[in-house]
Protein backbone atom coordinates (compact mmCIF):
# COMPACT_ATOMS: atom_id res chain seq x y z
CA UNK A 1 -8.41 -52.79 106.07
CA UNK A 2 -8.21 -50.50 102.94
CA UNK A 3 -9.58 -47.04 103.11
CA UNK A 4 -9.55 -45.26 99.41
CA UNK A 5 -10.77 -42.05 98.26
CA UNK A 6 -13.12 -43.88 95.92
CA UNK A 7 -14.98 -45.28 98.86
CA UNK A 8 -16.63 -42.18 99.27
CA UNK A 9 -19.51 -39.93 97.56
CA UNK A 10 -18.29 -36.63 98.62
CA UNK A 11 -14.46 -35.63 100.07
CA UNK A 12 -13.75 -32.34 102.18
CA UNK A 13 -10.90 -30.33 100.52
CA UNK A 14 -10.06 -26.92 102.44
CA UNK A 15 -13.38 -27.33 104.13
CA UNK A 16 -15.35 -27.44 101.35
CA UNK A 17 -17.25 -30.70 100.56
CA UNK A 18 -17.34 -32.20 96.44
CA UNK A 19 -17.96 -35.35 94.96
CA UNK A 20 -15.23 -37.93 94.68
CA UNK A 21 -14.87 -37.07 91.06
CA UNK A 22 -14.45 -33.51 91.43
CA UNK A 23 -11.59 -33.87 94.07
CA UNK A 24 -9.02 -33.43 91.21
CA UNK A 25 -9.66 -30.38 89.15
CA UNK A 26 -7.95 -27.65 87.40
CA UNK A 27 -7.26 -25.20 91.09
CA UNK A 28 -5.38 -28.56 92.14
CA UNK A 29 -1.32 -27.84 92.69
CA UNK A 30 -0.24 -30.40 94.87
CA UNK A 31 -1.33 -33.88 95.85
CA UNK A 32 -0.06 -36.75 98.31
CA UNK A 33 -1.40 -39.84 98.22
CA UNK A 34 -0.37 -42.16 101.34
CA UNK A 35 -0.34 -45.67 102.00
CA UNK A 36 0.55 -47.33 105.24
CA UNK A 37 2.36 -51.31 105.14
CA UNK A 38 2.70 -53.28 108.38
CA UNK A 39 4.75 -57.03 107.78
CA UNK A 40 4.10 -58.42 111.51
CA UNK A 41 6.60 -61.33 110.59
CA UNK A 42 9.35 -59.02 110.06
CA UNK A 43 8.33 -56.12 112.83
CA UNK A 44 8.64 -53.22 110.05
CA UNK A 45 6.13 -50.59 109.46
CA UNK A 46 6.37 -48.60 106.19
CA UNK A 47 4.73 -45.58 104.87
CA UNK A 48 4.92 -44.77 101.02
CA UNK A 49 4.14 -41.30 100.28
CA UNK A 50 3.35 -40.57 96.25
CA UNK A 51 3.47 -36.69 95.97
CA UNK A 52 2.27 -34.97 92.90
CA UNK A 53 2.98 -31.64 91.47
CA UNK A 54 0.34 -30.15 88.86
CA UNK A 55 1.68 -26.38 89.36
CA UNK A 56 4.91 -26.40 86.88
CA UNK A 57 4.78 -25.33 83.99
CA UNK A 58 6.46 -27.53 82.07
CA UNK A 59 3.82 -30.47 83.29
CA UNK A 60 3.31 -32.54 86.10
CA UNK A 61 5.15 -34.25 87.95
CA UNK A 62 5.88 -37.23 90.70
CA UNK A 63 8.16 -38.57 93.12
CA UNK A 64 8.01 -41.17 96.00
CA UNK A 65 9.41 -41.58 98.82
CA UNK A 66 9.50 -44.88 101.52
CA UNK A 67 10.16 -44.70 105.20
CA UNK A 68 10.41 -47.42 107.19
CA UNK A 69 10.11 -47.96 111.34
CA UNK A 70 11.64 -51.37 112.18
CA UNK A 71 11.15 -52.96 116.05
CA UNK A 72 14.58 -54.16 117.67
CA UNK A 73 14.16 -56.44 120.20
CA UNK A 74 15.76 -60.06 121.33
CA UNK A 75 19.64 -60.30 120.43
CA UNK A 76 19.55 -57.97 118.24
CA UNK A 77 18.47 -54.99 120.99
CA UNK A 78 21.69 -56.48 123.13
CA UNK A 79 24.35 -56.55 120.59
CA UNK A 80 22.54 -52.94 119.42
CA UNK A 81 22.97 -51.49 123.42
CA UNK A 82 26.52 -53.39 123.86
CA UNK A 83 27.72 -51.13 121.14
CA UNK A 84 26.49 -47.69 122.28
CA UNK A 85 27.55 -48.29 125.66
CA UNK A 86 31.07 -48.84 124.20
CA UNK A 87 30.22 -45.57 122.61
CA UNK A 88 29.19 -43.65 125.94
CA UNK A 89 32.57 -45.41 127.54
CA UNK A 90 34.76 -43.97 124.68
CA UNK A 91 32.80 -40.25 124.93
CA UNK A 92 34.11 -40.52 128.54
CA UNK A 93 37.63 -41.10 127.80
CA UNK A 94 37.37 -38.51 125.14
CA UNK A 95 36.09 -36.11 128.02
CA UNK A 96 39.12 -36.95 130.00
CA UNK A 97 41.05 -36.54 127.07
CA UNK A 98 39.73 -32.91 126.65
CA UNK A 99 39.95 -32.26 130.09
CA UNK A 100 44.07 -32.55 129.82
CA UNK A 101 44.20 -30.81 126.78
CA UNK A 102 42.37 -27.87 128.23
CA UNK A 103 44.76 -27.21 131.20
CA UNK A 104 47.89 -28.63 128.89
CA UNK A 105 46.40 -25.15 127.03
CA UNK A 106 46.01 -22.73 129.92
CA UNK A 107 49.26 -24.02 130.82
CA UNK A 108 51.48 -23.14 128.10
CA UNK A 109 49.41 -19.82 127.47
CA UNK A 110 50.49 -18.62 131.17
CA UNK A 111 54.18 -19.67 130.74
CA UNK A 112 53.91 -17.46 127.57
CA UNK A 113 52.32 -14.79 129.38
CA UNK A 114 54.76 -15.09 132.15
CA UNK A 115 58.04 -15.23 129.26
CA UNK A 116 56.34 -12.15 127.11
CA UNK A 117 57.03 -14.36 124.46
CA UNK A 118 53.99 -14.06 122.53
CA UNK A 119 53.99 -13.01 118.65
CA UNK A 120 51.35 -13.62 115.94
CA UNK A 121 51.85 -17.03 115.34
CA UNK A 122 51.69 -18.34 118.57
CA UNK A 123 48.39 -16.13 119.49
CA UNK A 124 46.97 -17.38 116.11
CA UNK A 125 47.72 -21.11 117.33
CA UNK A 126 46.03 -20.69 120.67
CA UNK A 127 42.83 -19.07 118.90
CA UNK A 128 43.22 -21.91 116.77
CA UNK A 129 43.89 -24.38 120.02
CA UNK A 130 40.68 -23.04 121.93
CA UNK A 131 38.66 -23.19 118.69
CA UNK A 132 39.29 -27.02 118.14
CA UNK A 133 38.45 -27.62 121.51
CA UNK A 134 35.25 -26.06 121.89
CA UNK A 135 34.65 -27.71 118.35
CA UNK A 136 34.89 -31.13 119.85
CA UNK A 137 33.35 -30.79 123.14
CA UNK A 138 30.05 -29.95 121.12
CA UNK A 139 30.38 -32.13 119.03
CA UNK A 140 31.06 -34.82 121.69
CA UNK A 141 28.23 -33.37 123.65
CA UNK A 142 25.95 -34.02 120.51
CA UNK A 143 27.03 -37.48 120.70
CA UNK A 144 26.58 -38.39 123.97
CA UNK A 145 23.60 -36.93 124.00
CA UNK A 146 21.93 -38.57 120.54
CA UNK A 147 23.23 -41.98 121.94
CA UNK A 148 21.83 -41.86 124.97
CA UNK A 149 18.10 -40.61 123.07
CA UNK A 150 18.53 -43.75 120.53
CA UNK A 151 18.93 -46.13 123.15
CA UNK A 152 16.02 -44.82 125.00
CA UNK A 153 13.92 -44.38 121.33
CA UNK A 154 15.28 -48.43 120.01
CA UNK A 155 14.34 -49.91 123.30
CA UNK A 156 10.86 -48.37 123.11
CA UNK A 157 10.68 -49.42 119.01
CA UNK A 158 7.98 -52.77 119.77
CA UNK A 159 5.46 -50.74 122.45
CA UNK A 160 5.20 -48.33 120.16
CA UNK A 161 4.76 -50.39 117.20
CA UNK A 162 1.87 -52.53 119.68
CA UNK A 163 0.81 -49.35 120.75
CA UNK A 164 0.09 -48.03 117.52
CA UNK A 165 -0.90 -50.79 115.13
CA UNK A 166 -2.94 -52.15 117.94
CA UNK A 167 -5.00 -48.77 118.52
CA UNK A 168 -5.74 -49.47 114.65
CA UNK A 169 -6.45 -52.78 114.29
CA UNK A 170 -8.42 -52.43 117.77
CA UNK A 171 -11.75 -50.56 115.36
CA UNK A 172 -14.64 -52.65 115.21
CA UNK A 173 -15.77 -52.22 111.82
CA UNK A 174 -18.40 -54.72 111.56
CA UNK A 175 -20.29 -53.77 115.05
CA UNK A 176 -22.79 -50.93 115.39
CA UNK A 177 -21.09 -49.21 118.29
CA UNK A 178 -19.73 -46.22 116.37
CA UNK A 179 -21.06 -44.54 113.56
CA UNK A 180 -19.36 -45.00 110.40
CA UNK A 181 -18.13 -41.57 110.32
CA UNK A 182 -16.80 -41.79 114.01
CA UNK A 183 -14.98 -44.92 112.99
CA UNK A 184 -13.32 -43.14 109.74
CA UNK A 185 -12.57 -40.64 112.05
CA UNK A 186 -10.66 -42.79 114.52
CA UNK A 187 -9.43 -44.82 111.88
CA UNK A 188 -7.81 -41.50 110.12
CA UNK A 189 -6.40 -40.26 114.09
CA UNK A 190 -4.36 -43.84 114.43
CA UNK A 191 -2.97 -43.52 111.03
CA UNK A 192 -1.53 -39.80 111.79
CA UNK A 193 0.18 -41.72 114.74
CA UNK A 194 1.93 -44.23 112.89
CA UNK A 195 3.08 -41.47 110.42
CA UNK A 196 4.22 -38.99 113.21
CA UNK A 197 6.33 -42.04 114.45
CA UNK A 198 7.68 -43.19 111.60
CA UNK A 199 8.73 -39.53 110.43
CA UNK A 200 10.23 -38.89 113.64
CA UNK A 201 12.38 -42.04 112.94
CA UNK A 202 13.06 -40.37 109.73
CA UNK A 203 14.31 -36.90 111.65
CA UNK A 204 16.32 -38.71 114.09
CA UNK A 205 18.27 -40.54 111.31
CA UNK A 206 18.53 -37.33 109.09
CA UNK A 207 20.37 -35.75 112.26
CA UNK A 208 22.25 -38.41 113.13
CA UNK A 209 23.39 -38.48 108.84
CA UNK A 210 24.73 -35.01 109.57
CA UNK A 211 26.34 -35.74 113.15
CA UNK A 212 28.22 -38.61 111.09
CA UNK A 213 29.39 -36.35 108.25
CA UNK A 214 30.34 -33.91 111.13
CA UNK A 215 32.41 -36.52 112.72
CA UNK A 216 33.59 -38.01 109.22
CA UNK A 217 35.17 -34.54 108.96
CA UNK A 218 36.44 -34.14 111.88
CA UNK A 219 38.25 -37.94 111.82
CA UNK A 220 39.85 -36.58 107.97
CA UNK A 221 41.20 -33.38 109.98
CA UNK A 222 42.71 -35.90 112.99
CA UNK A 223 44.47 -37.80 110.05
CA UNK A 224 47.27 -34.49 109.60
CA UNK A 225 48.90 -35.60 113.06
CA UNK A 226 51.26 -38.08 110.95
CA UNK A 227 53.10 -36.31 107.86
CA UNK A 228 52.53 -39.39 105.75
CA UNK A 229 48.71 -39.56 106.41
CA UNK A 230 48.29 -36.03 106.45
CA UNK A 231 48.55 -35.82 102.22
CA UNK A 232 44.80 -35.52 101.70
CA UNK A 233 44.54 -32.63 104.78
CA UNK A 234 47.81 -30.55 103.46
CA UNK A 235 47.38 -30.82 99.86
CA UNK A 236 43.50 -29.44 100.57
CA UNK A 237 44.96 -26.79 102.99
CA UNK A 238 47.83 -25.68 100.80
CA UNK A 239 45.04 -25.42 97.90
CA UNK A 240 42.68 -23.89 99.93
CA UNK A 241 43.07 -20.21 98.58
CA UNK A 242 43.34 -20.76 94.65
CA UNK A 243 40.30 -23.65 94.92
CA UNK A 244 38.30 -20.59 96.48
CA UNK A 245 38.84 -18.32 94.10
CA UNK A 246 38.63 -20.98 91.42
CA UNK A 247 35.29 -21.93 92.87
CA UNK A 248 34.42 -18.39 92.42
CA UNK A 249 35.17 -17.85 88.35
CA UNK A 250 32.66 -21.46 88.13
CA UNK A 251 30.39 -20.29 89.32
CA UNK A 252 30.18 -16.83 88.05
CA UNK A 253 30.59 -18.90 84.53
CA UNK A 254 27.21 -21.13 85.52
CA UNK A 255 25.01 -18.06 86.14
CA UNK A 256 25.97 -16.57 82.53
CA UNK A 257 25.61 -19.61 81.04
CA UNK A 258 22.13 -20.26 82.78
CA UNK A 259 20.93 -17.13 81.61
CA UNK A 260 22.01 -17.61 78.42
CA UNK A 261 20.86 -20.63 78.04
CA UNK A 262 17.16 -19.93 79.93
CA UNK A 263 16.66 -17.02 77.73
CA UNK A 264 17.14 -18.66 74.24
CA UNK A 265 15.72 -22.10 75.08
CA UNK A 266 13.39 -21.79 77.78
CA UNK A 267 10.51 -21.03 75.90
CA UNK A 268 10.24 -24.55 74.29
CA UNK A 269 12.54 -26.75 76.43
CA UNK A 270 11.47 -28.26 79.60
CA UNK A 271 14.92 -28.50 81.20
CA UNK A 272 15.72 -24.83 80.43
CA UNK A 273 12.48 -23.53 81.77
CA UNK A 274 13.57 -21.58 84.76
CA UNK A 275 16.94 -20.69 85.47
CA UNK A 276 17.27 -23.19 88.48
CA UNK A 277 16.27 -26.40 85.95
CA UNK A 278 18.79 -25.05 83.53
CA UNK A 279 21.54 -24.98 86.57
CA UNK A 280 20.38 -28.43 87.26
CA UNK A 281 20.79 -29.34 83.97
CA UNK A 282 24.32 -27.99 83.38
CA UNK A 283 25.18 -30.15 86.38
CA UNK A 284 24.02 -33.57 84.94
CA UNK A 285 26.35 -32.02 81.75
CA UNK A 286 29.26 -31.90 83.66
CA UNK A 287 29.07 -35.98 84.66
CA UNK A 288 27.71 -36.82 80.93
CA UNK A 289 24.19 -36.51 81.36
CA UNK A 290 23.40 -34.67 77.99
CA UNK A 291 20.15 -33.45 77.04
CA UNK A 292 17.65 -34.85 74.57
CA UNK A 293 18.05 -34.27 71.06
CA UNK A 294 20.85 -31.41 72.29
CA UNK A 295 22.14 -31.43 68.40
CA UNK A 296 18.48 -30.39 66.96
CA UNK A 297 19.76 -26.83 66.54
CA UNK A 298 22.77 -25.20 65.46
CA UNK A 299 22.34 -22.78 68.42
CA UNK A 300 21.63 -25.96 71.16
CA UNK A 301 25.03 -27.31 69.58
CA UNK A 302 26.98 -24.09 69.91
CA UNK A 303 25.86 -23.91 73.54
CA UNK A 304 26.61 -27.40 74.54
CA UNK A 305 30.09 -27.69 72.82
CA UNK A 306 31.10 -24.05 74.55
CA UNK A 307 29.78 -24.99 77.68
CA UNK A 308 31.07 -28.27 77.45
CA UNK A 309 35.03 -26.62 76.76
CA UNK A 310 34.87 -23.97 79.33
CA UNK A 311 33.33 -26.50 82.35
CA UNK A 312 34.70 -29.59 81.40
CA UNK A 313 38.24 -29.41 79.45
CA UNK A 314 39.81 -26.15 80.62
CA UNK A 315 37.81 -25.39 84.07
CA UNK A 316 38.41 -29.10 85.63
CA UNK A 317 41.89 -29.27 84.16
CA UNK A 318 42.68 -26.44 85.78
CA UNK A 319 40.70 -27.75 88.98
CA UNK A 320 42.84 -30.65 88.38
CA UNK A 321 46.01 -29.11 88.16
CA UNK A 322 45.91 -26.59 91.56
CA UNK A 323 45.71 -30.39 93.33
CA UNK A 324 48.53 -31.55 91.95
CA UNK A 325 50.65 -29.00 92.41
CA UNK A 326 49.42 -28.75 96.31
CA UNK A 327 50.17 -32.53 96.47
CA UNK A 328 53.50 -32.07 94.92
CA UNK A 329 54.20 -29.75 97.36
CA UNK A 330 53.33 -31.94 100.85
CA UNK A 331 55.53 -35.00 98.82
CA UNK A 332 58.35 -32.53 98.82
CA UNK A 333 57.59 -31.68 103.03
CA UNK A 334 57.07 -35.31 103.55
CA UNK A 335 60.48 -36.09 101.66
CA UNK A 336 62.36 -33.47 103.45
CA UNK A 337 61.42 -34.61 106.79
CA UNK A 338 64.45 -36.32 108.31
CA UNK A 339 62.48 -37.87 111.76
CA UNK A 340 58.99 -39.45 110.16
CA UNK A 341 58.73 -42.98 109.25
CA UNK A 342 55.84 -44.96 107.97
CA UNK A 343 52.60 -44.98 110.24
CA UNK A 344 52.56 -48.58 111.73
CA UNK A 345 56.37 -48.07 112.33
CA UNK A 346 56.01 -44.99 114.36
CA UNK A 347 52.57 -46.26 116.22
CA UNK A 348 54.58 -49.29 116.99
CA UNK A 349 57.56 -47.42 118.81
CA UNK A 350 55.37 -44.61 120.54
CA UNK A 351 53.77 -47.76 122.63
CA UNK A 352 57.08 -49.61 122.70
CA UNK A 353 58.55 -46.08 124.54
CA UNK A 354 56.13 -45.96 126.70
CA UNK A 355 56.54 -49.87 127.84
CA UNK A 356 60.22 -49.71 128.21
CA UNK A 357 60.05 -46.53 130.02
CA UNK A 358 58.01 -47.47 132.35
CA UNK A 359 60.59 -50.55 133.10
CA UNK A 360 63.57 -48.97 132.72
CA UNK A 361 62.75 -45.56 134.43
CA UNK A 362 62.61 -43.24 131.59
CA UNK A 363 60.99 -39.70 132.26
CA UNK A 364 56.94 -40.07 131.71
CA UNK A 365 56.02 -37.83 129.53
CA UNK A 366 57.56 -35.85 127.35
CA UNK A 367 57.01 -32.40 128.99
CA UNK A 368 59.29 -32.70 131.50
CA UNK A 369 62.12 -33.68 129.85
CA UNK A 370 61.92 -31.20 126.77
CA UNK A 371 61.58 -28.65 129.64
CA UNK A 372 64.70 -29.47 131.58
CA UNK A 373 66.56 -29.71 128.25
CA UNK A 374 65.60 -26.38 127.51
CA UNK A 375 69.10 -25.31 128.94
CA UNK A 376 70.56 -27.18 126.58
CA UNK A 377 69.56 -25.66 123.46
CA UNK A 378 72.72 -23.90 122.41
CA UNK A 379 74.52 -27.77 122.42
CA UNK A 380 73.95 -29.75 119.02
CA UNK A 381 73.89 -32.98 121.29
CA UNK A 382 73.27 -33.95 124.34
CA UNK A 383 74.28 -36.90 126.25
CA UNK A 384 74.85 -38.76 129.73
CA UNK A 385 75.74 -35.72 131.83
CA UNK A 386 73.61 -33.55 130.57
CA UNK A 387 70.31 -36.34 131.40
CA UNK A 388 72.16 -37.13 134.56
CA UNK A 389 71.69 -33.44 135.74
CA UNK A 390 67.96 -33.42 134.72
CA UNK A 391 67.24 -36.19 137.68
CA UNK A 392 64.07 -37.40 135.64
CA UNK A 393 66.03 -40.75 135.22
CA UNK A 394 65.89 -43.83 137.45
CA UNK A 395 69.91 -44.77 137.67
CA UNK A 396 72.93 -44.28 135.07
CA UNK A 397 71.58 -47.45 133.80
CA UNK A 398 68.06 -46.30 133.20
CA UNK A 399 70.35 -43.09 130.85
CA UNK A 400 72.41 -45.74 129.29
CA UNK A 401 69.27 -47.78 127.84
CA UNK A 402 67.70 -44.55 126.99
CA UNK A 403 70.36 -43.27 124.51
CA UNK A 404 71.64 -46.59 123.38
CA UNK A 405 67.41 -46.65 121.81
CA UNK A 406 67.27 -43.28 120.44
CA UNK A 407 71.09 -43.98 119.08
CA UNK A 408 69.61 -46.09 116.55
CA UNK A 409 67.81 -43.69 114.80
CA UNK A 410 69.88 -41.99 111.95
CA UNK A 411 68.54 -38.48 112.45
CA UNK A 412 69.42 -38.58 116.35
CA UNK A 413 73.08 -39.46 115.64
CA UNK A 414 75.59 -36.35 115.85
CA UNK A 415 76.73 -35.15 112.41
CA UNK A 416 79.89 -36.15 111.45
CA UNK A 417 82.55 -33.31 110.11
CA UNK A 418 81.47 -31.75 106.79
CA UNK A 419 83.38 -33.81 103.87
CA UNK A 420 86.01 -32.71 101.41
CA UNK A 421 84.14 -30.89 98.45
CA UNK A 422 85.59 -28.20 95.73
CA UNK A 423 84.54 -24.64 96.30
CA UNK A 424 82.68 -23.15 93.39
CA UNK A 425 83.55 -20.33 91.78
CA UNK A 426 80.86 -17.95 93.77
CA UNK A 427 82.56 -19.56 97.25
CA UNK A 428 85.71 -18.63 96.08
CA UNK A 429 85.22 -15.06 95.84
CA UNK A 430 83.12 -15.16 99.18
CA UNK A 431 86.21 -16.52 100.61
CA UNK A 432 88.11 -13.64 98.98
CA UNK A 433 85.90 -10.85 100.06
CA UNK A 434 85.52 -12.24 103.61
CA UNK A 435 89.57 -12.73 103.91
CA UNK A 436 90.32 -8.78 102.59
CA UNK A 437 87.58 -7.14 105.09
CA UNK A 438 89.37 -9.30 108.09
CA UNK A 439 92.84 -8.79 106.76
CA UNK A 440 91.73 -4.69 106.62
CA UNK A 441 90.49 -4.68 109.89
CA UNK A 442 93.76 -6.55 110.99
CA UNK A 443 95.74 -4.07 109.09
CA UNK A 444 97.41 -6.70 107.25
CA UNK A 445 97.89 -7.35 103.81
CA UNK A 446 95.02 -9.96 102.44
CA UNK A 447 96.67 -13.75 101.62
CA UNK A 448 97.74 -14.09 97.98
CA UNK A 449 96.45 -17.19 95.66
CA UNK A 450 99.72 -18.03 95.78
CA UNK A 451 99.66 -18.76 99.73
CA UNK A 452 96.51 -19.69 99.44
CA UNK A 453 97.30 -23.05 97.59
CA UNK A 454 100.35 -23.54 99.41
CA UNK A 455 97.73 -23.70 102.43
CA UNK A 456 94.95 -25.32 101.57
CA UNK A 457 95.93 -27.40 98.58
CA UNK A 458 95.05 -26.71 94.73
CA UNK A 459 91.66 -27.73 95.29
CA UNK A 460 90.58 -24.75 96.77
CA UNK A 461 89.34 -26.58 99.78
CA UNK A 462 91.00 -27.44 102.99
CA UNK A 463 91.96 -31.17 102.84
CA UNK A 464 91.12 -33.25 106.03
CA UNK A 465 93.51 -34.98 108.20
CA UNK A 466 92.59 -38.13 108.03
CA UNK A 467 93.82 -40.01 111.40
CA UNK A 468 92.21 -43.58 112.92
CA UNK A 469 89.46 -42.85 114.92
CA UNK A 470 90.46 -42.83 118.67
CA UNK A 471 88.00 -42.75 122.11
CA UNK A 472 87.47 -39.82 123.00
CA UNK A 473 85.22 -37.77 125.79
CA UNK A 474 83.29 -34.61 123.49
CA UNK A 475 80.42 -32.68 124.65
CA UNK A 476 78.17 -35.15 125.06
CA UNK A 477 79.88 -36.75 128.21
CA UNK A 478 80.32 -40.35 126.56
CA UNK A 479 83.00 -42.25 124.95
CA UNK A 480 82.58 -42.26 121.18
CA UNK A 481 84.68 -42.57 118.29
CA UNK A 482 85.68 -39.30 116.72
CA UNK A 483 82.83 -39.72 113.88
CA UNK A 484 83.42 -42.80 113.47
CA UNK A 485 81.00 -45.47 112.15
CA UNK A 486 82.33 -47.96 114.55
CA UNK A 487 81.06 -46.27 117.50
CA UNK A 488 80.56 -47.97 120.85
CA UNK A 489 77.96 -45.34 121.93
CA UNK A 490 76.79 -42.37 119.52
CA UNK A 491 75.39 -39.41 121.44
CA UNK A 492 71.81 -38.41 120.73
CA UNK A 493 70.99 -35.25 119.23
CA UNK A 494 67.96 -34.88 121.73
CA UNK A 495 67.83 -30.96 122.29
């Protein structure tokens, strides 16, 4: 069936009845013309909306727009519910997940309270702390519930498509049991259905764009937890402040040039008309979308070229170069960090820790031990006696295993003695200044260069006695070779 406007003598337009060819006319602004598609063979409804604008100034124009609504049924439906039921199972586990973190939170902020050792930073991190959770338990609140409604809404897809289409197809057009106008009427009422469905398709999907983008963001801010995936998040954060400001200067340098440009050119060019096309059209600039016939004027090309070197060349380069700099500045962090490796390596070993703790009786979780070694702190190393007095371990075996792992690491081994290097010239008289203040205070006279290079050599420097490594017992509590590389058992710099 194919209802037209041309069918008809007369139309009603804001109450008011004309004829068919007076419908369009010169108080006509707006117009939407809409057509309704149903392909049973596929299941898919589709609605394509033509909208008109007569009211602009610089002459008419069109756009159009498609929606579709699509029924999900058979194997499709299944595989469709499998995977938001995974979704509901991993919102749980995320719950659970923020259910730790919350009293892992009130923990630490009563232990603080308790210690008075609050300052600044640490209140900032807590505000910070609550923030992020309250962030996600919305946003994984939002989920849950939009799953939960598209399951319901896709399951429901073909009786509402029957229920709909059917209602239309259901008028008896060629039987004398409604009046024509009765069945235009009806005709018009099951249309409006199928368009409030399909637009509320078209509002669920629109909110569940932004819930995405929402959760796209929050996955990039999730990705700083590693240093070496955490370039994109610290090179925006560290570039945060001058990209603001930056961000500022553009565009306070758009606005003048939209006036500018909507002042000398609006008055016979269609995209500088109003200020808001000339914005748009110093936008499509930017990515190379020039204007037509943009060199017809010695003024248009003045305007162009300047806008073109202020935007593009300096205002991006300088755009350009803020980023680097931030980036250059993470590389350096990233470098300087002596404990991260690569990603895959350290995913790898966190579950690898947690397996052969479990079987060799290692502490579980890391709390506990970092707060018995907490005594510990003033030790650069600690090692079997000191995790024998914790009692978090199994056996001396279950200690043995446990430092013999983290041994391997280079940046858990205990530094070795500094080596032999020559002072300069700024140590020297350090040395000097710090030797006559103790020698006052000692009442003795301070040591001569002379004595001084009998002492320590003519290096400056104090040479090392150099002796073969021998077993010894040092603070850590187990045999090791005096800094030696040939080590039986290197202590662990845990604390």
């Amino acid at each position: 069936f194919l209802y037209s406007l041309t069918d008809n003598q007369f139309l009603p337009r804001d109450g008011e009845v004309l004829a068919t060819d007076s419908f369009l006319d010169g108080h006509t602004a707006f117009m939407t013309v809409t057509v309704v598609f149903f392909a049973p063979e596929y299941g898919i409804t589709s609605v394509m909306r033509t909208e008109g604008d007569l009211s602009d100034i610089s002459g008419p124009s069109n756009k159009i727009l498609f929606s579709n609504y699509k029924i999900v049924d058979g194997s499709t439906l299944t595989i469709y519910c499998i995977f938001h039921t995974l979704a509901l199972v991993n919102i749980l586990i995320y719950v659970y997940d923020m259910i730790k973190t919350r009293h892992d939170l009130r923990s630490r902020i009563r232990k603080n309270a308790r210690e008075r050792d609050v300052d600044d930073e640490d209140y900032i991190e807590e505000l910070t702390s609550w923030f992020s959770l309250v962030y996600d338990l919305i946003l994984i609140a939002a989920c849950g519930v939009m799953t939960v409604v598209r399951m319901i809404d896709t399951t429901a897809t073909e009786q509402r498509t029957s229920d709909t289409t059917g209602k239309l197809t259901s008028i008896s057009w060629d039987k004398p049991d409604l009046t024509s106008i009765q069945k235009k009427d009806l005709a018009l009422k099951y249309t409006g259905d199928i368009l409030d469905l399909v637009d509320y398709e078209e509002r669920m999907n629109t909110l569940w764009m932004m819930l995405l983008f929402t959760l796209l963001l929050r996955i990039l801010s999730y990705t700083s937890f590693h240093p070496r995936l955490a370039l994109l998040t610290g090179t925006v954060s560290r570039a945060a402040d001058d990209m603001w400001h930056t961000a500022i200067l553009v565009g306070l340098i758009s606005i003048c040039f939209g006036v500018i440009g909507t002042w000398r050119f609006g008055t016979y060019r269609a995209d500088f008309v109003t200020l808001k096309q000339t914005m748009n059209t110093q936008f499509l600039m930017l990515f190379g979308g020039f204007q037509d016939n943009w060199a017809e004027t010695s003024e248009m090309i003045v305007y162009t070229v300047t806008y073109m070197l202020v935007q593009f060349i300096l205002i991006l380069n300088f755009i350009l170069a803020i980023i680097v700099e931030a980036y250059m500045q993470v590389r350096k962090n990233i470098e300087d960090n002596e404990v991260e490796m690569s990603f895959f390596t350290d995913v790898c070993w966190s579950y690898t820790t947690v397996v052969l703790g479990f079987y060799r009786g290692w502490p579980r979780g890391t709390h506990h031990l970092q707060r018995a070694m907490n005594g510990y702190s003033a030790l650069s190393a600690v090692g079997y006696k000191e995790l024998r007095h914790t009692g978090l371990f199994r056996n001396g075996a279950s200690i043995s295993a446990f430092l013999d792992f983290y041994s391997k690491y280079d940046f858990m081994k205990v530094p070795g003695p500094p080596s032999e290097e020559k002072l300069t010239p700024e140590e020297e008289r350090m040395i000097d200044e710090v030797e006559s203040r103790i020698a006052m205070l000692l009442q003795r006279a301070p040591s001569t260069v002379r004595q001084r290079l009998l002492k320590y050599g003519s290096q400056g420097t104090k040479p090392q006695k150099e002796s073969a490594p021998t077993s010894q017992v040092g603070q850590t509590g187990l045999p090791s070779s005096s800094y030696s590389s040939t080590s039986s058992r290197p202590a662990s710099r845990l604390s």
